[in-house]
C-alpha atoms as a PDB file:
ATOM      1  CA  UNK A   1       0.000   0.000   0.000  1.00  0.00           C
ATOM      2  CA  UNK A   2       1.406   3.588  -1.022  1.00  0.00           C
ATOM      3  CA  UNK A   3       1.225   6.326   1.999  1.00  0.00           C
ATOM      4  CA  UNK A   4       0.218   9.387   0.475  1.00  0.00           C
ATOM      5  CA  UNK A   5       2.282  12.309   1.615  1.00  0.00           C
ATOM      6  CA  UNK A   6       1.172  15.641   2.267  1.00  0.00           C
ATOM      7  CA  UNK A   7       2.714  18.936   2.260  1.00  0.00           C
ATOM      8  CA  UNK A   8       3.884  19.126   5.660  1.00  0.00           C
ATOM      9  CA  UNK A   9       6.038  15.948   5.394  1.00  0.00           C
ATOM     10  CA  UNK A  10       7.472  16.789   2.477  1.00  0.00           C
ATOM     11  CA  UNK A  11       8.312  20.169   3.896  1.00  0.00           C
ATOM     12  CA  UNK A  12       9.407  18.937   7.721  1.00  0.00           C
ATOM     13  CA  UNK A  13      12.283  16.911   5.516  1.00  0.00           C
ATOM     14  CA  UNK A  14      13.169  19.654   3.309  1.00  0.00           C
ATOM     15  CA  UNK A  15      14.477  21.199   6.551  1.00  0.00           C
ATOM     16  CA  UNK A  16      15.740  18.603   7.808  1.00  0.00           C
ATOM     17  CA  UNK A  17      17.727  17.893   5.135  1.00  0.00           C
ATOM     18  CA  UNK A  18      18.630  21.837   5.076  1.00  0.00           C
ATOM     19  CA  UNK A  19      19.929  21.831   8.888  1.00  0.00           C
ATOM     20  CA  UNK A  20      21.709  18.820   8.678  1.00  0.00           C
ATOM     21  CA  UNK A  21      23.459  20.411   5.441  1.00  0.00           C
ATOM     22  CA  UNK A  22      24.206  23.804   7.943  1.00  0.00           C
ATOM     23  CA  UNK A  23      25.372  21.667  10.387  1.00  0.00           C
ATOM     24  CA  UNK A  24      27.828  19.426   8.276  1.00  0.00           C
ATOM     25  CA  UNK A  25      29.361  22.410   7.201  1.00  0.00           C
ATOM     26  CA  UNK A  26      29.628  24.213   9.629  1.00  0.00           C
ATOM     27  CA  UNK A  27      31.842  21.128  11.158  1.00  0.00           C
ATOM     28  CA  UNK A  28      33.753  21.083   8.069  1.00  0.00           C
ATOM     29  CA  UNK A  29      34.513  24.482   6.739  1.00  0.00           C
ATOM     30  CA  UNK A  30      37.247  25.400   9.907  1.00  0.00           C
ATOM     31  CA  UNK A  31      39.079  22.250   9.217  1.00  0.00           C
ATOM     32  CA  UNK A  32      38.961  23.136   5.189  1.00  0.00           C
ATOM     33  CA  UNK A  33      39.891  26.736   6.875  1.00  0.00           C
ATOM     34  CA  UNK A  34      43.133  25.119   8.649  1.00  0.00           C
ATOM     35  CA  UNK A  35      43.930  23.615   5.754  1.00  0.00           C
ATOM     36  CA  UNK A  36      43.750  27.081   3.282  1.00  0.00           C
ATOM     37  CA  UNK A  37      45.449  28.752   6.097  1.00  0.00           C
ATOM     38  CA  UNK A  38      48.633  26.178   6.197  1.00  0.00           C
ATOM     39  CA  UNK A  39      48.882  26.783   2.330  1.00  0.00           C
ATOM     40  CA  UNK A  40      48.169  29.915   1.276  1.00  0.00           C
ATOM     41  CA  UNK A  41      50.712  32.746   0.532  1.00  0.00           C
ATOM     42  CA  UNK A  42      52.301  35.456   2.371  1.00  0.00           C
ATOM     43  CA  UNK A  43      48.907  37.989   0.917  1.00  0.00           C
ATOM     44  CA  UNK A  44      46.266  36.004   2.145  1.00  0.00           C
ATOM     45  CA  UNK A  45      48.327  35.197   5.255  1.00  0.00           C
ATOM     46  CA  UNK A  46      48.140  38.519   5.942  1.00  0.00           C
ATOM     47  CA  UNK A  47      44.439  39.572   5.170  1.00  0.00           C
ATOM     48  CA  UNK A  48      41.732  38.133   7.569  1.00  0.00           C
ATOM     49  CA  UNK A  49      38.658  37.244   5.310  1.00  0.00           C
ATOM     50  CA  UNK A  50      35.963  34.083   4.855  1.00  0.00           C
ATOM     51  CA  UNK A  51      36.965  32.125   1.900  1.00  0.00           C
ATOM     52  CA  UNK A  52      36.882  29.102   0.024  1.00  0.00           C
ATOM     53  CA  UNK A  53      40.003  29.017  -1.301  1.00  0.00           C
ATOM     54  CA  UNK A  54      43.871  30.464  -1.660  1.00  0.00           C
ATOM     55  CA  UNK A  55      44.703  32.707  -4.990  1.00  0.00           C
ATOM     56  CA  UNK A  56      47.951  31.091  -4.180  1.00  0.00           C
ATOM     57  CA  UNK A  57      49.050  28.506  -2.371  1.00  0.00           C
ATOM     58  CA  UNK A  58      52.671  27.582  -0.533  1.00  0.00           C
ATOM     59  CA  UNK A  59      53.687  24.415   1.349  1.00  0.00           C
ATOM     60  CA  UNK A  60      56.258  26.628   3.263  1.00  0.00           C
ATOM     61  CA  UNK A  61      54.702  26.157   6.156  1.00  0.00           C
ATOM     62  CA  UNK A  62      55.240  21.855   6.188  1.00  0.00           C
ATOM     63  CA  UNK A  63      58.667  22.652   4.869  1.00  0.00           C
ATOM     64  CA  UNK A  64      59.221  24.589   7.741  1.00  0.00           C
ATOM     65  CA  UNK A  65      58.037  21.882  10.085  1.00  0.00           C
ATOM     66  CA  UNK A  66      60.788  19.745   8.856  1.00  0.00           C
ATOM     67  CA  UNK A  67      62.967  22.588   8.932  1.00  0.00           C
ATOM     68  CA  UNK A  68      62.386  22.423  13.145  1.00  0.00           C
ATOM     69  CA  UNK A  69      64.014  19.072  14.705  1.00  0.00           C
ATOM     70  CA  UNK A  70      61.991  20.386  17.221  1.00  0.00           C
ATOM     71  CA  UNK A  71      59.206  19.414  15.679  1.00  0.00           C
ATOM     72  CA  UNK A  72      60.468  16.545  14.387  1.00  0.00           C
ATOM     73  CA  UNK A  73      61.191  15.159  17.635  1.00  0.00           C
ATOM     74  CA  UNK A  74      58.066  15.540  19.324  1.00  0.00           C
ATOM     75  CA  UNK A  75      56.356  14.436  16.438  1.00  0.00           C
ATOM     76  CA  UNK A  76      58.471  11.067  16.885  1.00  0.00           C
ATOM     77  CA  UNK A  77      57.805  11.172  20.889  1.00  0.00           C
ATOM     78  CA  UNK A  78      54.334  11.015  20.291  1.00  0.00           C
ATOM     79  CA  UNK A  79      53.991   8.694  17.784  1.00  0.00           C
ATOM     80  CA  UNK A  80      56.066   6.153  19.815  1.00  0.00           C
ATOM     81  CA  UNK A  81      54.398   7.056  22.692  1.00  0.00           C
ATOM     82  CA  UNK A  82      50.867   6.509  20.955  1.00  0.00           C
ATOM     83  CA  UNK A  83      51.761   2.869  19.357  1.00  0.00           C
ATOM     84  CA  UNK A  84      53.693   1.438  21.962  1.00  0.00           C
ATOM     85  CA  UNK A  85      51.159   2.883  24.754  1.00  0.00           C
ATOM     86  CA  UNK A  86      48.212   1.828  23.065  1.00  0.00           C
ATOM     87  CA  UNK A  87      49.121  -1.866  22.789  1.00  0.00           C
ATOM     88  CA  UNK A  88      50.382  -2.422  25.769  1.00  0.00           C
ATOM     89  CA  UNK A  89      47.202  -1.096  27.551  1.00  0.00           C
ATOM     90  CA  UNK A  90      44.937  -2.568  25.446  1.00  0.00           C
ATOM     91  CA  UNK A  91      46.652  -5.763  25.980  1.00  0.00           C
ATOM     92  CA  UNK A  92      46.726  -5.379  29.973  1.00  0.00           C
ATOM     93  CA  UNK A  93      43.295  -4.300  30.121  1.00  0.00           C
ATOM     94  CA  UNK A  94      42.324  -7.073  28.246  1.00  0.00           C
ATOM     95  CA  UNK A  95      44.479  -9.107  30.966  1.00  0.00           C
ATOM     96  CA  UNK A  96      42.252  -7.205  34.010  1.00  0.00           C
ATOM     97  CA  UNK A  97      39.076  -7.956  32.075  1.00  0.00           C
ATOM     98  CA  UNK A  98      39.657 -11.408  31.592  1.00  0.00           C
ATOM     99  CA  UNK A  99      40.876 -12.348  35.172  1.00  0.00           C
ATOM    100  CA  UNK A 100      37.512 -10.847  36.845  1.00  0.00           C
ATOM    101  CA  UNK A 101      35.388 -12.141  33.977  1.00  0.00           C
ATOM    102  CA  UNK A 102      35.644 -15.655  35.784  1.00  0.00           C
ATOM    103  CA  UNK A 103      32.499 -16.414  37.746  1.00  0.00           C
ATOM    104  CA  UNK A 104      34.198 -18.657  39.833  1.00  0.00           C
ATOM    105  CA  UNK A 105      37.096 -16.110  40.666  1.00  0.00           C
ATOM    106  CA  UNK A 106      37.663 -15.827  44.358  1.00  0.00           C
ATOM    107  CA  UNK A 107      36.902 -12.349  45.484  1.00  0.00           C
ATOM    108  CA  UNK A 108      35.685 -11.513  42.361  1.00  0.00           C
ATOM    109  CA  UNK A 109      33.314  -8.992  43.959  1.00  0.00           C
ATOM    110  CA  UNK A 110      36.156  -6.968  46.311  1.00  0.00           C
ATOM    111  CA  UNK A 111      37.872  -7.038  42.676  1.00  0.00           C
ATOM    112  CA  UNK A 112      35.011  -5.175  40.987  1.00  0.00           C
ATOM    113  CA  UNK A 113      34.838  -3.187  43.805  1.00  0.00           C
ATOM    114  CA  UNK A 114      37.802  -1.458  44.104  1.00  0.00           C
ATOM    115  CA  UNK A 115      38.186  -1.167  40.076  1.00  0.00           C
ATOM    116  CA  UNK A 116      34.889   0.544  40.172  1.00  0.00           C
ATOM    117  CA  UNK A 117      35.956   2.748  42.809  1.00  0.00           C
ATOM    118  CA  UNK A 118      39.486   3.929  40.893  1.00  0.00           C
ATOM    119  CA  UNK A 119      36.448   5.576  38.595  1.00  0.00           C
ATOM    120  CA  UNK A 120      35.550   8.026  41.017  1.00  0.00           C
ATOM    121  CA  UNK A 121      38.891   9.167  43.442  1.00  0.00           C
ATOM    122  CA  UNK A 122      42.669   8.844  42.590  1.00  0.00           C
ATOM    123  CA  UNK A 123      45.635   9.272  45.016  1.00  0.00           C
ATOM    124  CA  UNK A 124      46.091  12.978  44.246  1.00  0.00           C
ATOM    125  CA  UNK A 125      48.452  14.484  41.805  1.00  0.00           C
ATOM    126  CA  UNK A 126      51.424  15.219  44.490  1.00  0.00           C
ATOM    127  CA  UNK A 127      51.532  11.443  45.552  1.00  0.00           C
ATOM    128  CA  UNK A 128      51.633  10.059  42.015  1.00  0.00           C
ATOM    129  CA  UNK A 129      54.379  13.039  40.968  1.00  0.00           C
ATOM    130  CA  UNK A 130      56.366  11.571  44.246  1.00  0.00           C
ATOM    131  CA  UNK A 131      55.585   8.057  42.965  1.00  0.00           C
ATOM    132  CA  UNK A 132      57.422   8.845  39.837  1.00  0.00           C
ATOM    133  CA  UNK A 133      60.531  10.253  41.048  1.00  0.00           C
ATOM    134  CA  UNK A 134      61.110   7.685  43.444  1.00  0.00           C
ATOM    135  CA  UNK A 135      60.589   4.722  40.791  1.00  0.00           C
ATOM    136  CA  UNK A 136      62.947   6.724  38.052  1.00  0.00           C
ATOM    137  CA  UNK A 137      60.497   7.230  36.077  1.00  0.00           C
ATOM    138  CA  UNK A 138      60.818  10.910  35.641  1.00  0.00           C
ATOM    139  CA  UNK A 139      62.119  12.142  32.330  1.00  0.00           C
ATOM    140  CA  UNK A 140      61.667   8.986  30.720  1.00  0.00           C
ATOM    141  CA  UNK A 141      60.080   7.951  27.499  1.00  0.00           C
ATOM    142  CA  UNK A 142      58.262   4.988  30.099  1.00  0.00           C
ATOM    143  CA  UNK A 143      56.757   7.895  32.361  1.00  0.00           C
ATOM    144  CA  UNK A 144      54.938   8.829  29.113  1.00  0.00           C
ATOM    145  CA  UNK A 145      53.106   5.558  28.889  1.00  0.00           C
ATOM    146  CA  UNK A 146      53.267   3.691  32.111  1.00  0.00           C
ATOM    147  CA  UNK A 147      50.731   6.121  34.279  1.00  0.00           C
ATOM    148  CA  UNK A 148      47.722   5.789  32.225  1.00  0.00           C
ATOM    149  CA  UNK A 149      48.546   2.043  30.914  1.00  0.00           C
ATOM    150  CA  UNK A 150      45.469   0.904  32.591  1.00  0.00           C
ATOM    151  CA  UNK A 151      41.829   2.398  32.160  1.00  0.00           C
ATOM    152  CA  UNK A 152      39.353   1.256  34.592  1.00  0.00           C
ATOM    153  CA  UNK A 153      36.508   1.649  32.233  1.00  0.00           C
ATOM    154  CA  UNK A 154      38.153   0.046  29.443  1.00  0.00           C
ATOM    155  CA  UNK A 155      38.556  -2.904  32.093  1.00  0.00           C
ATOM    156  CA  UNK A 156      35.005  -3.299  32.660  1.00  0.00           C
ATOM    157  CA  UNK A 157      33.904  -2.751  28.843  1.00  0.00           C
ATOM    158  CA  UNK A 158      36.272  -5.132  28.115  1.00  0.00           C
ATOM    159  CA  UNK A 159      35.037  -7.419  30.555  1.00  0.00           C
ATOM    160  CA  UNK A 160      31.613  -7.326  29.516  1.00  0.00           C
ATOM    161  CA  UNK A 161      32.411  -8.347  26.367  1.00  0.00           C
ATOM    162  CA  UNK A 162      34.024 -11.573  27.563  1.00  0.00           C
ATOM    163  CA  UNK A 163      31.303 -12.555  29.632  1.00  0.00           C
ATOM    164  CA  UNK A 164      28.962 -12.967  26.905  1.00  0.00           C
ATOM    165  CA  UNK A 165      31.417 -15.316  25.133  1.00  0.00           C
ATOM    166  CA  UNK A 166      29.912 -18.928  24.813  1.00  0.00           C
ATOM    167  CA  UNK A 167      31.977 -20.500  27.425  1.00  0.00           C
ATOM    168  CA  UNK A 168      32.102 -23.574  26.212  1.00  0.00           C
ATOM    169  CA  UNK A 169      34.764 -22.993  23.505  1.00  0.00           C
ATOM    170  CA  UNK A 170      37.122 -22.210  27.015  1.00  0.00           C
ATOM    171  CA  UNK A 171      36.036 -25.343  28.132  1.00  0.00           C
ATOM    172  CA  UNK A 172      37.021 -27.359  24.987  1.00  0.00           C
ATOM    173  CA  UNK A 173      40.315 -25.235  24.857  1.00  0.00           C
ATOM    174  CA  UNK A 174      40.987 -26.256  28.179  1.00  0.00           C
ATOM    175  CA  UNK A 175      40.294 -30.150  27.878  1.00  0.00           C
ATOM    176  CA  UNK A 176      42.954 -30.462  24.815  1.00  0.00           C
ATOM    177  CA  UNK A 177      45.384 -28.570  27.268  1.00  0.00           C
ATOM    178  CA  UNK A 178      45.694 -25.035  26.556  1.00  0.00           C
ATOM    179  CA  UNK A 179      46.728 -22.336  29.193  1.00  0.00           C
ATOM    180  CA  UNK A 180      44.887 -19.556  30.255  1.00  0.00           C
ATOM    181  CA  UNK A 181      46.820 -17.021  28.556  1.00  0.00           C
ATOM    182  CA  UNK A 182      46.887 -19.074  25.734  1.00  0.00           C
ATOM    183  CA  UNK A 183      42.813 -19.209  25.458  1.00  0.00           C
ATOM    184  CA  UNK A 184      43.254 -15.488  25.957  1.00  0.00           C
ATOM    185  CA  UNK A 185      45.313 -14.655  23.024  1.00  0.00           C
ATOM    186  CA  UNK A 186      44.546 -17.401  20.456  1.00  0.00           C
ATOM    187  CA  UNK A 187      40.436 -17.229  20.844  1.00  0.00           C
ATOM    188  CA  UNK A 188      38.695 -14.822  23.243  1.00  0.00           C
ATOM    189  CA  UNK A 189      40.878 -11.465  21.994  1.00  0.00           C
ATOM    190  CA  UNK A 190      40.021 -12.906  18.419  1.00  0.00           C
ATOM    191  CA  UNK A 191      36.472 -13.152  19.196  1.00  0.00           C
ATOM    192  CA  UNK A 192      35.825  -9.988  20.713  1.00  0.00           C
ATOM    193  CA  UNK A 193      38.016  -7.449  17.714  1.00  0.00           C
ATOM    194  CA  UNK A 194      34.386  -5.136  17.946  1.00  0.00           C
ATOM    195  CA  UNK A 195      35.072  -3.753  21.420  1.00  0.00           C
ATOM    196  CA  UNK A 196      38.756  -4.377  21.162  1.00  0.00           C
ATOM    197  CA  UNK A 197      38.913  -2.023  18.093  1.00  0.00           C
ATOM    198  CA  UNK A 198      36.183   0.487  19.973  1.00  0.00           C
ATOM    199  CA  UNK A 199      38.976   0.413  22.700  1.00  0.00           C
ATOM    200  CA  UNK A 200      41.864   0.680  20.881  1.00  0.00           C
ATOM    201  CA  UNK A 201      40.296   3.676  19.285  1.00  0.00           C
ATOM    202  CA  UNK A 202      39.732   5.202  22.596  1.00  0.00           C
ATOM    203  CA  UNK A 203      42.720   4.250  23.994  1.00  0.00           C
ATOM    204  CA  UNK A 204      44.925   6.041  21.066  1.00  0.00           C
ATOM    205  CA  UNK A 205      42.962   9.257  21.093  1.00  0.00           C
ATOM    206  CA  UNK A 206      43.374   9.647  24.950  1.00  0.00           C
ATOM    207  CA  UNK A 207      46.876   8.686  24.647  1.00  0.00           C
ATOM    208  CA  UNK A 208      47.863  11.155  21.478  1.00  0.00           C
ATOM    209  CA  UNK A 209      46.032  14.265  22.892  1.00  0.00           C
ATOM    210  CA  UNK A 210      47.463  13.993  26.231  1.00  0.00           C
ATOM    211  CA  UNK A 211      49.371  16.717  27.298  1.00  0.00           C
ATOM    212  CA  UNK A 212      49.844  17.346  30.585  1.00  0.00           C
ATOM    213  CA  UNK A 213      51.325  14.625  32.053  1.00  0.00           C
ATOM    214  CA  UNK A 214      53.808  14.547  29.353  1.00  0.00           C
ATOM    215  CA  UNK A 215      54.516  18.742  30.452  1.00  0.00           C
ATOM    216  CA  UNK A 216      54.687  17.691  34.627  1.00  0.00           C
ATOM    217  CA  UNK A 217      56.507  14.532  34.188  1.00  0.00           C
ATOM    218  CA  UNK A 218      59.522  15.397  31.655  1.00  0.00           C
ATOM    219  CA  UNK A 219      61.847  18.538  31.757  1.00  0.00           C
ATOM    220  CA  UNK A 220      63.924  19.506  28.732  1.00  0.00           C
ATOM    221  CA  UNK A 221      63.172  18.857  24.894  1.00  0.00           C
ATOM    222  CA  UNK A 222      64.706  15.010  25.190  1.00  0.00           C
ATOM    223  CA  UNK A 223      61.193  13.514  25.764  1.00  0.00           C
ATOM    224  CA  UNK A 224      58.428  16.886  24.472  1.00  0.00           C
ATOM    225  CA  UNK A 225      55.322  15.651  22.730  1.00  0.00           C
ATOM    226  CA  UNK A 226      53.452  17.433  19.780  1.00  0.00           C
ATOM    227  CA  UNK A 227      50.889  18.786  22.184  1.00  0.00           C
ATOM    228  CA  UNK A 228      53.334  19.951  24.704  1.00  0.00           C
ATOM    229  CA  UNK A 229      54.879  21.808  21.469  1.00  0.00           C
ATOM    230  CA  UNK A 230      51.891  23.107  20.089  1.00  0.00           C
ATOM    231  CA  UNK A 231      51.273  24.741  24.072  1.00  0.00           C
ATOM    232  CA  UNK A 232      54.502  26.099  23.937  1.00  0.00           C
ATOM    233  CA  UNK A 233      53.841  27.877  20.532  1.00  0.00           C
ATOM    234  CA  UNK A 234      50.324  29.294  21.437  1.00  0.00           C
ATOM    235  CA  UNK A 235      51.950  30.849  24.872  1.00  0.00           C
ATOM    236  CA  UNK A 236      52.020  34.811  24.148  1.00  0.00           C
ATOM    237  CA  UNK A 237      50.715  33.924  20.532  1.00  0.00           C
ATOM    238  CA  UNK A 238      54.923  32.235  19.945  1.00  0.00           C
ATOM    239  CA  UNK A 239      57.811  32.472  22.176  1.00  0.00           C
ATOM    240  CA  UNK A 240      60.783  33.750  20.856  1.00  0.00           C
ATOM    241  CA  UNK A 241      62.952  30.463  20.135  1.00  0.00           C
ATOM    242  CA  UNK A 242      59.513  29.896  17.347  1.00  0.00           C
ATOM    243  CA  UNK A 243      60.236  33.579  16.003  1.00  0.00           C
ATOM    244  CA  UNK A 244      63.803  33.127  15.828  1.00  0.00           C
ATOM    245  CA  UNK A 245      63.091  29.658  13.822  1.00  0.00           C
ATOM    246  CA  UNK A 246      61.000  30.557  11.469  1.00  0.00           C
ATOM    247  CA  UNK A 247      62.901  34.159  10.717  1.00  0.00           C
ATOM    248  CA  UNK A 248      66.383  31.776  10.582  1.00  0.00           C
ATOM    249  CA  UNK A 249      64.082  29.760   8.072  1.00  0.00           C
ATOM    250  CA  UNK A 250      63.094  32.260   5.937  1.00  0.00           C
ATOM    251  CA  UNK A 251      66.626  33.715   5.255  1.00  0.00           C
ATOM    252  CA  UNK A 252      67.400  30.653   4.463  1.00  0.00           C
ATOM    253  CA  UNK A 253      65.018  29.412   2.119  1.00  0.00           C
ATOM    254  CA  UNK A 254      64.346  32.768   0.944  1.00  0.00           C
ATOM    255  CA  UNK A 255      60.496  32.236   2.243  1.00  0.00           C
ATOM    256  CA  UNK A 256      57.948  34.242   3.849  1.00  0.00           C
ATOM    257  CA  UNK A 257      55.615  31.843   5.963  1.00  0.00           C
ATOM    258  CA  UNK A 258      53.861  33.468   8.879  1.00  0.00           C
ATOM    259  CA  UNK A 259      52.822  32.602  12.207  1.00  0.00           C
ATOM    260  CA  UNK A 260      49.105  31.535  11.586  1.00  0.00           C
ATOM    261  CA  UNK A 261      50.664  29.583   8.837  1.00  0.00           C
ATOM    262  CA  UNK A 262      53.047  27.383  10.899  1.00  0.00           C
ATOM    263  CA  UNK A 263      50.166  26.964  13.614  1.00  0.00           C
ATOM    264  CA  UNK A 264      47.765  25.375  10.625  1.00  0.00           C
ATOM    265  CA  UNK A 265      50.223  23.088   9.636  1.00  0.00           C
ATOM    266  CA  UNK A 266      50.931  21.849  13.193  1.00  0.00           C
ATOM    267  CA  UNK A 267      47.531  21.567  14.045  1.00  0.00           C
ATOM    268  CA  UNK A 268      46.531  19.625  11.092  1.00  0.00           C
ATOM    269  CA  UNK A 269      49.207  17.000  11.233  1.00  0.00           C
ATOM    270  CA  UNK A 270      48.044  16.679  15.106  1.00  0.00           C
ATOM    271  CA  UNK A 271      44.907  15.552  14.148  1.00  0.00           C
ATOM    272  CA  UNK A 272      45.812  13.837  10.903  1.00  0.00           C
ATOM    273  CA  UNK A 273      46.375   9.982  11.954  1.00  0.00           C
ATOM    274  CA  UNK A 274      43.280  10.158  14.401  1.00  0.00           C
ATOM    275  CA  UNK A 275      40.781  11.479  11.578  1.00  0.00           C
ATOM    276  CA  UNK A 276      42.852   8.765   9.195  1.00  0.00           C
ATOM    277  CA  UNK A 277      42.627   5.967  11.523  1.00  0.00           C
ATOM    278  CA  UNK A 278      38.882   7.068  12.472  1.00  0.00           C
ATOM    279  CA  UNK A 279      37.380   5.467   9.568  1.00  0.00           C
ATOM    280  CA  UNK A 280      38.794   2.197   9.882  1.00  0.00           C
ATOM    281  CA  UNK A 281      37.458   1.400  12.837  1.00  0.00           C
ATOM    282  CA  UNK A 282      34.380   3.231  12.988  1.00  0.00           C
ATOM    283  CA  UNK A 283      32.139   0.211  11.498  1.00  0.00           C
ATOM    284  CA  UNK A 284      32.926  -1.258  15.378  1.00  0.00           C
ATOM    285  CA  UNK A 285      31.606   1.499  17.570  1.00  0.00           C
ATOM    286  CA  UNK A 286      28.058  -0.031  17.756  1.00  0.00           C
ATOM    287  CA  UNK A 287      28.492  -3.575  18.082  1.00  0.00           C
ATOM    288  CA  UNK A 288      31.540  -3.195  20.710  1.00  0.00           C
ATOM    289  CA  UNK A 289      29.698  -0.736  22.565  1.00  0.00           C
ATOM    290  CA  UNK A 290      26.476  -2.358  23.041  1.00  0.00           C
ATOM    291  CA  UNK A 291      27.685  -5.571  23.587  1.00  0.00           C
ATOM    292  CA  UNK A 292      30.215  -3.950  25.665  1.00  0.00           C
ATOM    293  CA  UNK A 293      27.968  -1.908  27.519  1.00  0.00           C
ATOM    294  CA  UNK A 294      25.567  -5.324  28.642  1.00  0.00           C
ATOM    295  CA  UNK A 295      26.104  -7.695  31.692  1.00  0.00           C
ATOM    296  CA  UNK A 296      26.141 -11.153  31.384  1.00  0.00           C
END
């Protein structure tokens, strides 16, 4: 049977379909901004107006960003930081999660308990910073990672996940022999890749936008991160070391980049491998959330 249609349906979709247009662009347009603004010339850098796009355009501004070892280095910092931070907590949360998804674990309860309660109260910033020094920690590529390697929620995502396994395939892997850790590794992390990928996801954002740990917990250039960078060029719009850079630049190169320039281009490849890695493992969000989300 057809449904006939009238005029105020047609016409309560029209603007629907004309906010939703508003709206998408309105979330696009400053990143398409950022990006006209790391590539446009020494004119336009200089004349503040809406537009859609550069009369000329100039990769100074990247060129200059591998002009700065600066950059370079915290660029390196906090892409180590990001991989090696993001599998070993995913792994070790998956460890937590599948230690207290046992039924039959003893004090399973106290367990959940006190994970439950790390979500609402912490030791306090003083005792952790004391924490650090006296394990050597301080200054140290492991102080990035080690602090936040395990996420109470993750934990208990995670652990939902594995409760609503069929437990029976850990009871046949266990009659032909098979350890714990191997059962782990070989089936249940294979079987649950939806809220492993959600988590992983999560995981690397938190990790790659972090910031101020990285600035309380490391002294010197040795171990700075892009966001502790990108702080350090916004303070009093650039410090002089960024001035004397990017002038020192320019007589080389024979360039004129600006400021606003170099803080497009920094910002942009900041959020560049999130957006990229975004799309990969967005088809997961639903499945390893809901499931996720449910007690078995």
């Amino acid at each position: 049977m057809t449904i006939r249609r009238g005029i105020g349906s047609h016409a309560f979709d029209g603007v629907n379909v004309l906010f939703m247009a508003v709206f998408c662009l309105s979330v696009l347009y400053p990143f398409w901004n950022l990006i006209l603004v790391s590539l446009e010339g020494i004119q336009e850098a200089k004349a503040l107006s809406f537009k859609l796009t550069n009369t000329h355009w100039s990769p100074s501004a990247y060129q200059y960003l591998l002009f700065d070892p600066l950059v370079l280095r915290s660029y390196r910092n906090t892409i180590l930081r990001t991989l090696v931070g993001t599998a070993l907590g995913v792994f070790v949360c998956s460890l937590a999660a599948y230690t207290v998804s046992k039924r039959d674990l003893p004090g399973r309860g106290l367990l959940m308990a006190i994970l439950v309660i790390t979500l609402f109260f912490s030791g306090g910033f003083i005792p952790t910073f004391l924490l650090i020094r006296s394990l050597g920690l301080y200054n140290t590529f492991w102080v990035l990672v080690l602090p936040g390697l395990v996420n109470a929620f993750n934990v208990i995502i995670i652990r939902n996940f594995f409760m609503a396994i069929d437990q029976g395939v850990e009871e046949s892997a266990l009659m032909d022999g098979a350890t714990y850790l191997r059962i782990l590794v070989s089936i249940v992390m294979p079987l649950s890749m939806p809220v492993l990928a959600t988590v992983t996801l999560w995981t690397a954002v938190s990790i790659w936008n972090e910031w101020f740990e990285a600035l309380i917990f490391t002294s010197g250039n040795d171990w700075i991160v892009l966001q502790s960078f990108i702080r350090r060029m916004m303070e009093e719009v650039f410090n002089k070391r960024e001035i004397a850079v990017i002038d020192r630049f320019n007589d080389e190169f024979g360039q004129q980049i600006q400021r606003d320039n170099v803080q497009a281009a920094v910002i942009l490849i900041t959020i560049g491998p999130i957006v990229l890695a975004y799309p990969f493992l967005q088809r997961y969000f639903v499945r390893g959330i809901m499931v996720g989300s449910l007690k078995a």
